[in-house]
Structures are given as C-alpha cells and as structure tokens.
N, C-alpha and C. Protein backbone atom coordinates (compact mmCIF):
# COMPACT_ATOMS: atom_id res chain seq x y z
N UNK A 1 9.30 -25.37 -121.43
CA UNK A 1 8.69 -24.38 -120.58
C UNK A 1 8.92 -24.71 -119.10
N UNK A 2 8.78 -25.76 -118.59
CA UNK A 2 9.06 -26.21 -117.59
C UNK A 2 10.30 -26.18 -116.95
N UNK A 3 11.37 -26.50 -117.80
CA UNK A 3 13.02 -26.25 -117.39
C UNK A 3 12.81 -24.64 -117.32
N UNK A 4 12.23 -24.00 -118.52
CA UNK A 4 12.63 -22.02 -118.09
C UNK A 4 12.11 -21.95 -116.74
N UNK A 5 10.66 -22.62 -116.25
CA UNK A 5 10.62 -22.14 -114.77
C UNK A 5 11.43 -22.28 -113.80
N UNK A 6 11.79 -23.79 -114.05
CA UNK A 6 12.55 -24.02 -112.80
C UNK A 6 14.48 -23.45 -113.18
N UNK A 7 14.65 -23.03 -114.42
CA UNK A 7 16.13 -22.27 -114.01
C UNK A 7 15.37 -20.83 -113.66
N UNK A 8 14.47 -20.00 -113.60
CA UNK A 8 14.12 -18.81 -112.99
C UNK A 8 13.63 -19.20 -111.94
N UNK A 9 13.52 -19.75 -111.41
CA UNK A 9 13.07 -20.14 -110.00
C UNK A 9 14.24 -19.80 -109.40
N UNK A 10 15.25 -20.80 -109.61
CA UNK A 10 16.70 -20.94 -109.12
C UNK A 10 17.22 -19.83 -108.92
N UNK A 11 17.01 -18.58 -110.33
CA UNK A 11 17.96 -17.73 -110.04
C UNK A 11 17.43 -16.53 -109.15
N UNK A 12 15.68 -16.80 -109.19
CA UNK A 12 15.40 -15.50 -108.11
C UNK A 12 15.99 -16.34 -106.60
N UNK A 13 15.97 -17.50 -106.49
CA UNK A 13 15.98 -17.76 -105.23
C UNK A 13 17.76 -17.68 -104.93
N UNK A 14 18.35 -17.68 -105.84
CA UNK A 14 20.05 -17.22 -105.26
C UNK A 14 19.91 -15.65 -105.55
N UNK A 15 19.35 -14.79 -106.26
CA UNK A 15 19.55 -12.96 -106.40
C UNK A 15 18.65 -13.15 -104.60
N UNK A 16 17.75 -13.75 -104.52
CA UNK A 16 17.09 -13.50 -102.90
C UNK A 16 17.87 -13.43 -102.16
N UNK A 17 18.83 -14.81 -101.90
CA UNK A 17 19.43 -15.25 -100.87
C UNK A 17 21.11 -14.16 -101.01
N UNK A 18 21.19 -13.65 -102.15
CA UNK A 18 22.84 -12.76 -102.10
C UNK A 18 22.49 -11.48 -102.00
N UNK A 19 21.24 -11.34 -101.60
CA UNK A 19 20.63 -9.78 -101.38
C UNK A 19 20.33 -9.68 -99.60
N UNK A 20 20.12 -10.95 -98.79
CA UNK A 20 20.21 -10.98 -97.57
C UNK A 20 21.65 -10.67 -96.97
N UNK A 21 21.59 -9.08 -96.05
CA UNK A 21 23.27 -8.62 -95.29
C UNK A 21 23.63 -9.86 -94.50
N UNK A 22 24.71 -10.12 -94.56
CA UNK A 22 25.17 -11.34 -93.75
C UNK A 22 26.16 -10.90 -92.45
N UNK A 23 25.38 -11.05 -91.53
CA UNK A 23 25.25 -10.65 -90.33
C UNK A 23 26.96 -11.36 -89.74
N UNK A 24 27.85 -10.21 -89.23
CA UNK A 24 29.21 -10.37 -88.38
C UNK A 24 29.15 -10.63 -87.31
N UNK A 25 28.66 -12.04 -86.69
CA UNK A 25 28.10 -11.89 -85.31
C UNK A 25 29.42 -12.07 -84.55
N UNK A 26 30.86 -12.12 -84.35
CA UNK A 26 32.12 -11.70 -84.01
C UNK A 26 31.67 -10.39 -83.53
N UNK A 27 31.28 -9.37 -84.37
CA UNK A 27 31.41 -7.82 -84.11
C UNK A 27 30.39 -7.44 -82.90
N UNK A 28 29.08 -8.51 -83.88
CA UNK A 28 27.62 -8.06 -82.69
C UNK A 28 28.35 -8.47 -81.36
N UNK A 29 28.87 -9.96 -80.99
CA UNK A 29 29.36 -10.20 -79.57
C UNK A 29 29.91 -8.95 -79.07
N UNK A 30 30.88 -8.82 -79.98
CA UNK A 30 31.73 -7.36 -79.40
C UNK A 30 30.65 -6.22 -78.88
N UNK A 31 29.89 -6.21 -79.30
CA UNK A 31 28.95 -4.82 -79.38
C UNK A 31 28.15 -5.20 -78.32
N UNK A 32 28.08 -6.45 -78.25
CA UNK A 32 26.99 -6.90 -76.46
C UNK A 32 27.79 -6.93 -75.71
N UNK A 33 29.11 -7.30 -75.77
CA UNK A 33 29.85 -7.27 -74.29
C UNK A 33 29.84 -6.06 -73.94
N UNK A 34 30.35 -5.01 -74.73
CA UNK A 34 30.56 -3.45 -74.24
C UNK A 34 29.17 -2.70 -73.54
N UNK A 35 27.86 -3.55 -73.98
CA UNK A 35 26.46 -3.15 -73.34
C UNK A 35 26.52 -3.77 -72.02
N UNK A 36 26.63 -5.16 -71.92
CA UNK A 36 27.37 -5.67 -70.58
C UNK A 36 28.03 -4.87 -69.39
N UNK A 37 29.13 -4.84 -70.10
CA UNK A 37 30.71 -4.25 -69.37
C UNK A 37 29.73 -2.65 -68.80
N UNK A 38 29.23 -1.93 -70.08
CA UNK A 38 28.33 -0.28 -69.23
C UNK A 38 27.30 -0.76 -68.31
N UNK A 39 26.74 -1.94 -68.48
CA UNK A 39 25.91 -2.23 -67.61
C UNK A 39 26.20 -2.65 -65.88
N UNK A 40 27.28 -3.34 -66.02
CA UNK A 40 28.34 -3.30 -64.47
C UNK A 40 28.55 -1.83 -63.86
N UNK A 41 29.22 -1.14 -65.32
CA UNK A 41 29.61 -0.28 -64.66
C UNK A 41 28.76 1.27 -64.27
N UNK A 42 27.65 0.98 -64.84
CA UNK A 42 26.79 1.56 -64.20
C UNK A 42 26.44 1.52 -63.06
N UNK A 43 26.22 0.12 -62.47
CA UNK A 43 25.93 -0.21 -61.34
C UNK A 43 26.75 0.04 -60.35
N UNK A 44 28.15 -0.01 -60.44
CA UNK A 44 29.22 0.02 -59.54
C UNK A 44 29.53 1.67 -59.08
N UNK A 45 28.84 2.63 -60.15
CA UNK A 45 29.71 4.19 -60.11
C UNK A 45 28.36 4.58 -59.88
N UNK A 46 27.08 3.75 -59.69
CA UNK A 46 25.44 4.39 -59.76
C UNK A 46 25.37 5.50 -60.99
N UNK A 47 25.66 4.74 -62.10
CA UNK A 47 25.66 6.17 -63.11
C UNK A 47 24.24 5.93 -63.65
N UNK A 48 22.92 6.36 -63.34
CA UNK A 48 21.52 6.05 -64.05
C UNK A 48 21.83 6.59 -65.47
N UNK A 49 22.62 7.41 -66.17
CA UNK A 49 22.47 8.27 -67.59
C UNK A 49 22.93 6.91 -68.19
N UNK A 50 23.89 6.30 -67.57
CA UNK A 50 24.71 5.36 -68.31
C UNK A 50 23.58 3.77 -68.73
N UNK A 51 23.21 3.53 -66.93
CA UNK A 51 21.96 2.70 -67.01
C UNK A 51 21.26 2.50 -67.98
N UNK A 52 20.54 4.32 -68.11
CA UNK A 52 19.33 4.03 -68.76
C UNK A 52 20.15 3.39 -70.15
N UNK A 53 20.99 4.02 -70.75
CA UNK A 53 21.61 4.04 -72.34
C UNK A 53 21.85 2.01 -72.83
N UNK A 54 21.69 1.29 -71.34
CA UNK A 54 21.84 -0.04 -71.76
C UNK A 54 20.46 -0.86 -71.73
N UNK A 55 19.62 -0.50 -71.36
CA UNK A 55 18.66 -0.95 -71.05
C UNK A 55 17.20 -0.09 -71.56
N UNK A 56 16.18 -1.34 -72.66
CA UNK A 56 14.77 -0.39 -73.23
C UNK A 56 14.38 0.07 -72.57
N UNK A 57 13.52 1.12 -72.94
CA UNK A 57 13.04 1.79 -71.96
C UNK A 57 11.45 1.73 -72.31
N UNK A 58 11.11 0.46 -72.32
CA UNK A 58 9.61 -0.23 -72.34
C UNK A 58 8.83 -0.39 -71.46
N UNK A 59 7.98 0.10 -71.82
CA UNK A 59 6.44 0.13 -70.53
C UNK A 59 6.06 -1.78 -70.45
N UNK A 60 6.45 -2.57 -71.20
CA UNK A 60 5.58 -4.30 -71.47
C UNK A 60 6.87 -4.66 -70.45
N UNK A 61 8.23 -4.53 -70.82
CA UNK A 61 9.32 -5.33 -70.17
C UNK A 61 8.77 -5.83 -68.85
N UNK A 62 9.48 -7.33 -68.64
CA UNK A 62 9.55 -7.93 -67.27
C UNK A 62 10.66 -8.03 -67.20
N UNK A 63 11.32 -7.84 -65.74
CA UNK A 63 12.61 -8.12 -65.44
C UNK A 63 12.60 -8.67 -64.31
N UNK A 64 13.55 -9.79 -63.64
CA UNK A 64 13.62 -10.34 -62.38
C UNK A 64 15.19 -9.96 -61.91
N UNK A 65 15.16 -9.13 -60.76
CA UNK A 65 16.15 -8.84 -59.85
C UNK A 65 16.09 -10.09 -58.97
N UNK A 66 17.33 -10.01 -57.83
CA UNK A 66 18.01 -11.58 -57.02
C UNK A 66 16.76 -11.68 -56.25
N UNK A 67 15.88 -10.30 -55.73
CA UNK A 67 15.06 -10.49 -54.78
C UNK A 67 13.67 -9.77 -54.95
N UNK A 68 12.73 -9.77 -54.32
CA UNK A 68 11.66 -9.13 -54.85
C UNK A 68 10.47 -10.04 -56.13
N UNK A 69 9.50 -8.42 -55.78
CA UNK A 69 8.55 -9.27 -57.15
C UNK A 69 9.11 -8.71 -58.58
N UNK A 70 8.52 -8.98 -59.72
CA UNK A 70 9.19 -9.03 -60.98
C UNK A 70 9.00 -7.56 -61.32
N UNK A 71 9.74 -7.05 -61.73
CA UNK A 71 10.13 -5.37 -62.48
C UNK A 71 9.48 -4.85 -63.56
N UNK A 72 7.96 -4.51 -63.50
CA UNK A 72 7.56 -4.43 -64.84
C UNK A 72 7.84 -2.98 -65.40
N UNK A 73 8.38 -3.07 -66.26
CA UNK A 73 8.43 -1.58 -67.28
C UNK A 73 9.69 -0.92 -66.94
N UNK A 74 10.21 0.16 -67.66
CA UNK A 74 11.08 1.13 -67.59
C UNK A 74 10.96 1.82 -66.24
N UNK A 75 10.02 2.30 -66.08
CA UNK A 75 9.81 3.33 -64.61
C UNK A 75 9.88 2.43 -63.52
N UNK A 76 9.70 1.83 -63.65
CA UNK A 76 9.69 0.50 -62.31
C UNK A 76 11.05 0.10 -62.40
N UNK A 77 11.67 -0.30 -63.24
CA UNK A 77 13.11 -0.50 -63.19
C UNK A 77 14.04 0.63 -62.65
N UNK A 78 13.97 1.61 -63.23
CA UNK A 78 14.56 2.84 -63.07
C UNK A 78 14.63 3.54 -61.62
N UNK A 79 13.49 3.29 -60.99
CA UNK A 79 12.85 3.34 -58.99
C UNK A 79 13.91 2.56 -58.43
N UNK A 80 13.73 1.15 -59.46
CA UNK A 80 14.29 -0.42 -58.07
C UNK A 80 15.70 0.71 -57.88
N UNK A 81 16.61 0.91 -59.34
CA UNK A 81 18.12 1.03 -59.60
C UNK A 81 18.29 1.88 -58.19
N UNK A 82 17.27 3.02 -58.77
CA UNK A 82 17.69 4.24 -57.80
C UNK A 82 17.27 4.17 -56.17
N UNK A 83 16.91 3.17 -55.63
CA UNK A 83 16.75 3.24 -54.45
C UNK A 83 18.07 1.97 -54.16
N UNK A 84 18.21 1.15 -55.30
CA UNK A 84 19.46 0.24 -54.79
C UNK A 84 20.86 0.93 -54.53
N UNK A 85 20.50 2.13 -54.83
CA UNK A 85 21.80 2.95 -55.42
C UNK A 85 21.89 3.96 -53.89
N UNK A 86 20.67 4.25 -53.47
CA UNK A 86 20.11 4.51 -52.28
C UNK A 86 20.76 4.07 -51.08
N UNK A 87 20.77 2.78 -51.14
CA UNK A 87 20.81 1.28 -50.17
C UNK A 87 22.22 0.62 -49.87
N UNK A 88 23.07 0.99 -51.01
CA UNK A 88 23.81 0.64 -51.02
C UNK A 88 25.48 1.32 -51.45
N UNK A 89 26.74 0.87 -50.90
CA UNK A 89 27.79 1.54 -51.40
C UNK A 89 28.89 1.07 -51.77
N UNK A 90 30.33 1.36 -52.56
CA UNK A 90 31.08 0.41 -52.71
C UNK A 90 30.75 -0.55 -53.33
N UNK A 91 30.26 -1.00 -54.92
CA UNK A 91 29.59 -1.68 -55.14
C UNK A 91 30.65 -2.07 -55.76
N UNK A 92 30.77 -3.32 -56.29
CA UNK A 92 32.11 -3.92 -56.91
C UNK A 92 31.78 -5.49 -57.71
N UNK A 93 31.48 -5.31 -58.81
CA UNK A 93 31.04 -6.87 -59.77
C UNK A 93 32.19 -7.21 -60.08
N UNK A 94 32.47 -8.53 -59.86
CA UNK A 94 33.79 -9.32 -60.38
C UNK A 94 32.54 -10.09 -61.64
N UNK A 95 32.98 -9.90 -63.12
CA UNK A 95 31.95 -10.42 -63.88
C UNK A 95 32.90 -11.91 -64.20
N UNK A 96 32.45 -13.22 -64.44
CA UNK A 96 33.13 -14.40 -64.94
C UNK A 96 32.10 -15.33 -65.57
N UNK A 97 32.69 -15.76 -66.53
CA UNK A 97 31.83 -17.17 -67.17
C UNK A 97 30.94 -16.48 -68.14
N UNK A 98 31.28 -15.19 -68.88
CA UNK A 98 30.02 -14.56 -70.09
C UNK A 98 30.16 -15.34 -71.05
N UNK A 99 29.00 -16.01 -71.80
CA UNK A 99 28.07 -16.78 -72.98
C UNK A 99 27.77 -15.34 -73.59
N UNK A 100 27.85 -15.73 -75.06
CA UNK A 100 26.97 -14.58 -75.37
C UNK A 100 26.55 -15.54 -76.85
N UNK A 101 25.32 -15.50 -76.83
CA UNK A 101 24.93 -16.08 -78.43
C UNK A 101 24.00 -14.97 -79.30
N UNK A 102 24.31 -14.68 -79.69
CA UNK A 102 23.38 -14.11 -81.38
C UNK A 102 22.38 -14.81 -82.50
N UNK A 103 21.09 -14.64 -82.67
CA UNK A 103 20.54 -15.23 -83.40
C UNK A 103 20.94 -14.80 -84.78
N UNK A 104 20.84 -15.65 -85.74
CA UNK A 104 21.06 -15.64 -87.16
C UNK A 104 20.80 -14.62 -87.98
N UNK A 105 19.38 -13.70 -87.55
CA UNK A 105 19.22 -12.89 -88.00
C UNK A 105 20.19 -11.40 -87.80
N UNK A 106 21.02 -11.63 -86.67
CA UNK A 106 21.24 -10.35 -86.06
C UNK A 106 20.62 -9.30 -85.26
N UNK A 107 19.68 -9.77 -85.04
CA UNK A 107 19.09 -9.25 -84.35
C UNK A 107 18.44 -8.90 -82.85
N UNK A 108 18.43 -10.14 -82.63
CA UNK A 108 18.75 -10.55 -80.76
C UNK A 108 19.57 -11.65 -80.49
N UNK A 109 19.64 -11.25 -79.19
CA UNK A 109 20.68 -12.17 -78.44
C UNK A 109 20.59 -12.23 -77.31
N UNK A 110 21.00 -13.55 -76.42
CA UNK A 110 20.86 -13.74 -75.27
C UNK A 110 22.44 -13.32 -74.74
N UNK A 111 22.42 -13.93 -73.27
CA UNK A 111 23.65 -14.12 -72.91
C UNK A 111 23.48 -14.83 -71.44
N UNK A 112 24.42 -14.92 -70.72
CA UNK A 112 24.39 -15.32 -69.88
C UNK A 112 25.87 -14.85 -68.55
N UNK A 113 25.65 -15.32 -67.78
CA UNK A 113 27.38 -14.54 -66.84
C UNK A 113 26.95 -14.94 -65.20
N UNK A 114 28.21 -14.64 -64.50
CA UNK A 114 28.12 -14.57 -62.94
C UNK A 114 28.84 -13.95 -62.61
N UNK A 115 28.24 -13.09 -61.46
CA UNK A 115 28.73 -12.35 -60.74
C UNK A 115 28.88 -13.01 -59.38
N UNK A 116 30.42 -11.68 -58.65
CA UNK A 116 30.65 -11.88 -57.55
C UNK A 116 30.60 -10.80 -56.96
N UNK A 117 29.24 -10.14 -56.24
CA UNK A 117 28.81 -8.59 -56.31
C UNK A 117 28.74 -8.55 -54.76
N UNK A 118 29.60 -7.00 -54.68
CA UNK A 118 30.28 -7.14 -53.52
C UNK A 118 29.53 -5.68 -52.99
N UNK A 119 29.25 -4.91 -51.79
CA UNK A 119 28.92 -3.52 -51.40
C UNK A 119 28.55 -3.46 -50.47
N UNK A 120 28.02 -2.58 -49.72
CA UNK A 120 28.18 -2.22 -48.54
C UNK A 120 26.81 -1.90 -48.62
N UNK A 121 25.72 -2.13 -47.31
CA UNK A 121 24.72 -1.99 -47.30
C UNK A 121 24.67 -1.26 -45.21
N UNK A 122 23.98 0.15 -45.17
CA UNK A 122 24.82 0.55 -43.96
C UNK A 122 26.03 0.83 -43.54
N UNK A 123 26.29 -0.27 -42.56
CA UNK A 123 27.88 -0.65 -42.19
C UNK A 123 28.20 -2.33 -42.56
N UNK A 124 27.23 -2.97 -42.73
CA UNK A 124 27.34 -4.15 -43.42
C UNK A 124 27.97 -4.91 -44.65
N UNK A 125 28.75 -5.49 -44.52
CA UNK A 125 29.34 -5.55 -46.21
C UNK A 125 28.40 -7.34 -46.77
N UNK A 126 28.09 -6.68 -47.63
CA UNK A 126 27.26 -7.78 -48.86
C UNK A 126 28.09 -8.39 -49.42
N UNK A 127 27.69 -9.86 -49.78
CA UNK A 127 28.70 -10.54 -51.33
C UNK A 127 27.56 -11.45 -51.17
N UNK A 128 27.48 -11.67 -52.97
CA UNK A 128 26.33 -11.96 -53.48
C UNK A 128 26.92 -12.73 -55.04
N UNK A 129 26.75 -14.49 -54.84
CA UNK A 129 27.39 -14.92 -55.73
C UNK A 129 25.78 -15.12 -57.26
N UNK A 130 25.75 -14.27 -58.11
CA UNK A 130 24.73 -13.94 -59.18
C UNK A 130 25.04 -14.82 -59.94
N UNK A 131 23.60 -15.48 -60.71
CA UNK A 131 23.51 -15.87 -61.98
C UNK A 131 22.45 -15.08 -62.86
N UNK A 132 23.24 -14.46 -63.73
CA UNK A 132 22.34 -13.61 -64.71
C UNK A 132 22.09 -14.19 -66.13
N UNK A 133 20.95 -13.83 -66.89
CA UNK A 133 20.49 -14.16 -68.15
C UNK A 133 20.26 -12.46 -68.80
N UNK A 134 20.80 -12.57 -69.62
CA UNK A 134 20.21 -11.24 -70.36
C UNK A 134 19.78 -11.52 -71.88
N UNK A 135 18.31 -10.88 -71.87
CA UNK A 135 18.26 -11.27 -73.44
C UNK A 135 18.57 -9.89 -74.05
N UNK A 136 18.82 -9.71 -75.16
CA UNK A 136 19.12 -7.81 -75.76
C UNK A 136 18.49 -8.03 -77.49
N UNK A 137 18.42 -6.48 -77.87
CA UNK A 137 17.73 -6.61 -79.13
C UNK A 137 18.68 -5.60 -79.84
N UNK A 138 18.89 -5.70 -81.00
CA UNK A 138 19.44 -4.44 -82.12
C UNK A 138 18.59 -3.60 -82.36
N UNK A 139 18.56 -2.35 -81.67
CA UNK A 139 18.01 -1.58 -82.18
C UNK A 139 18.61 -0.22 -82.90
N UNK A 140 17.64 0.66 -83.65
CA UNK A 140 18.39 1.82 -84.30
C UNK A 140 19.83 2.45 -83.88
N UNK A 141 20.03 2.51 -82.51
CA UNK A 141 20.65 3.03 -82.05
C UNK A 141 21.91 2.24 -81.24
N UNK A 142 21.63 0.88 -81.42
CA UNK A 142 22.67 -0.19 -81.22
C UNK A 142 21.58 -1.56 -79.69
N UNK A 143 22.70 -1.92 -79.47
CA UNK A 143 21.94 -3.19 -78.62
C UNK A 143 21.46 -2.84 -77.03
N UNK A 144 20.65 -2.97 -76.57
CA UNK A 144 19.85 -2.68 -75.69
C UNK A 144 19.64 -3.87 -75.03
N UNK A 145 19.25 -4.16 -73.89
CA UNK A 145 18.58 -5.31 -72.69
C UNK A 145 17.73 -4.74 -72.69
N UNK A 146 16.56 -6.15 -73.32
CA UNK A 146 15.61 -6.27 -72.71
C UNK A 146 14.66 -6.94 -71.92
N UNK A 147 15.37 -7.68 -71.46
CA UNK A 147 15.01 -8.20 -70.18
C UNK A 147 16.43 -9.06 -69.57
N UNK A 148 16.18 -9.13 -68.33
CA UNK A 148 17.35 -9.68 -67.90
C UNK A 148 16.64 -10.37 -66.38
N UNK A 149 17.42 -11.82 -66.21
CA UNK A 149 16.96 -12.41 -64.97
C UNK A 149 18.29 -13.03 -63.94
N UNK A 150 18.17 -12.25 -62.79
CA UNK A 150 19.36 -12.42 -61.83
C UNK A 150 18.70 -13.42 -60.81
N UNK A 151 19.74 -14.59 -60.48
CA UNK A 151 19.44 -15.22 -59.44
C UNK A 151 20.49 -15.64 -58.09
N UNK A 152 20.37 -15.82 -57.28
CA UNK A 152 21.28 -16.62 -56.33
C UNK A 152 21.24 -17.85 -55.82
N UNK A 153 22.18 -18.28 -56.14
CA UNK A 153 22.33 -19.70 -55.94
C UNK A 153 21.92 -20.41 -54.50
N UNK A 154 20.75 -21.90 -54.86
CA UNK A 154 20.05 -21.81 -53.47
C UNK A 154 21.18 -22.95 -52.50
N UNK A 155 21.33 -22.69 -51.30
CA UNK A 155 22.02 -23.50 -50.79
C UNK A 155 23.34 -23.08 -50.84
C-alpha cells in the first residue's frame, strides 16, 4: 500500500509538472524590447497613442523620472509626458547597454538600459546621459511597464 502511494504520488507530480506551459523567454525578450524600442520612440516623435499602448494605465503605479517628485498613477504620468512634450523638441535617444531578464514564470520582467537623450529645450540644446530600470508585466494584451526609474549620473 505504501509503494501504490508513493508511485501515485510520483505520477500526479510529473502529469502536474508536464501540464505547466513552458515559458519561451527568447520570444518574451523579443516582445520587451519592441515595448522598449515604442517606448523611445514615442518619446522622440511625442506620439502619447503610442505612449499610452506601452505603459499601465494604473491609478497605484509609482514612477521616478531624472527629475522631480515621484509620478503616481496613469494621469499623473500622462500630464508629466505631455508637458515634457510641451518643453521640449528634437528629441533623440541613442539607447545602449539593454539587460532584459524574465522571471520563470513568464510573467514579469525587469530590464535595465542607458540613454544618451538629446533635445532642445527653447533655444537650448539638452544631453542627458540616463540610467533607466524598467520593470513590465504580461498582460492580456501583451507586455506593458509598470514602473520604470530614470536617473542621472551624479558627478
């Protein structure tokens, strides 16, 4: 009686484990860089339709931009974009050094990158050497940022 448990033990716990989808995280990378890459290029062409499509659109989110206090929520994010978009022209990200890791489940992922973000503020021209963190989630509709933290290097 004892051996029948433990070979049915065994075999629910391998039908368990060959019933878990085994996550292509090759593909997911692929699928976060391209959220990435719209996310630059949102910024650079001020496209907000494009914006919003990379980024949740959550009332809890915190986000930290290079400057300022912290970005809480969708509508608050969505203000900063559109007055940066306001503020500024010629915007131009040289992106280098993207990390991108995937948790096991498939389901979130961080990343990491630097920018060399270049634009025109007035008649003034900006360059702004960025360190960004982005964390993102799988959702229904594919991968999303949800939260992301930009900094500049001190010194």
């Amino acid at each position: 009686m004892l051996k029948l448990s433990i070979i049915l033990t065994g075999i629910v716990f391998m039908l368990t484990m060959s019933c878990q989808q085994k996550v292509d995280i090759q593909a997911e990378k692929t699928a976060i860089q391209s959220v990435l890459d719209d996310y630059v290029k949102s910024v650079e062409n001020e496209d907000m339709e494009l914006y919003g499509k990379t980024v949740a659109h959550d009332t809890a989110m915190v986000n930290f931009g290079t400057f300022g206090q912290p970005i809480v929520g969708w509508a608050a994010l969505e203000k900063v974009i559109a007055e940066q978009n306001k503020a500024l022209s010629q915007t131009t990200i040289t992106v280098s050094n993207v990390k991108i890791e995937v948790a096991k489940s498939g389901k979130f992922a961080w990343a990491t990158s630097q920018w060399n973000f270049k634009a025109v503020m007035g008649d003034k021209p900006l360059e702004l050497p960025v360190r960004c963190t982005w964390i993102l989630e799988k959702q229904k509709d594919g991968w999303v940022i949800i939260h992301f933290h930009k900094s500049v290097a001190a010194g």
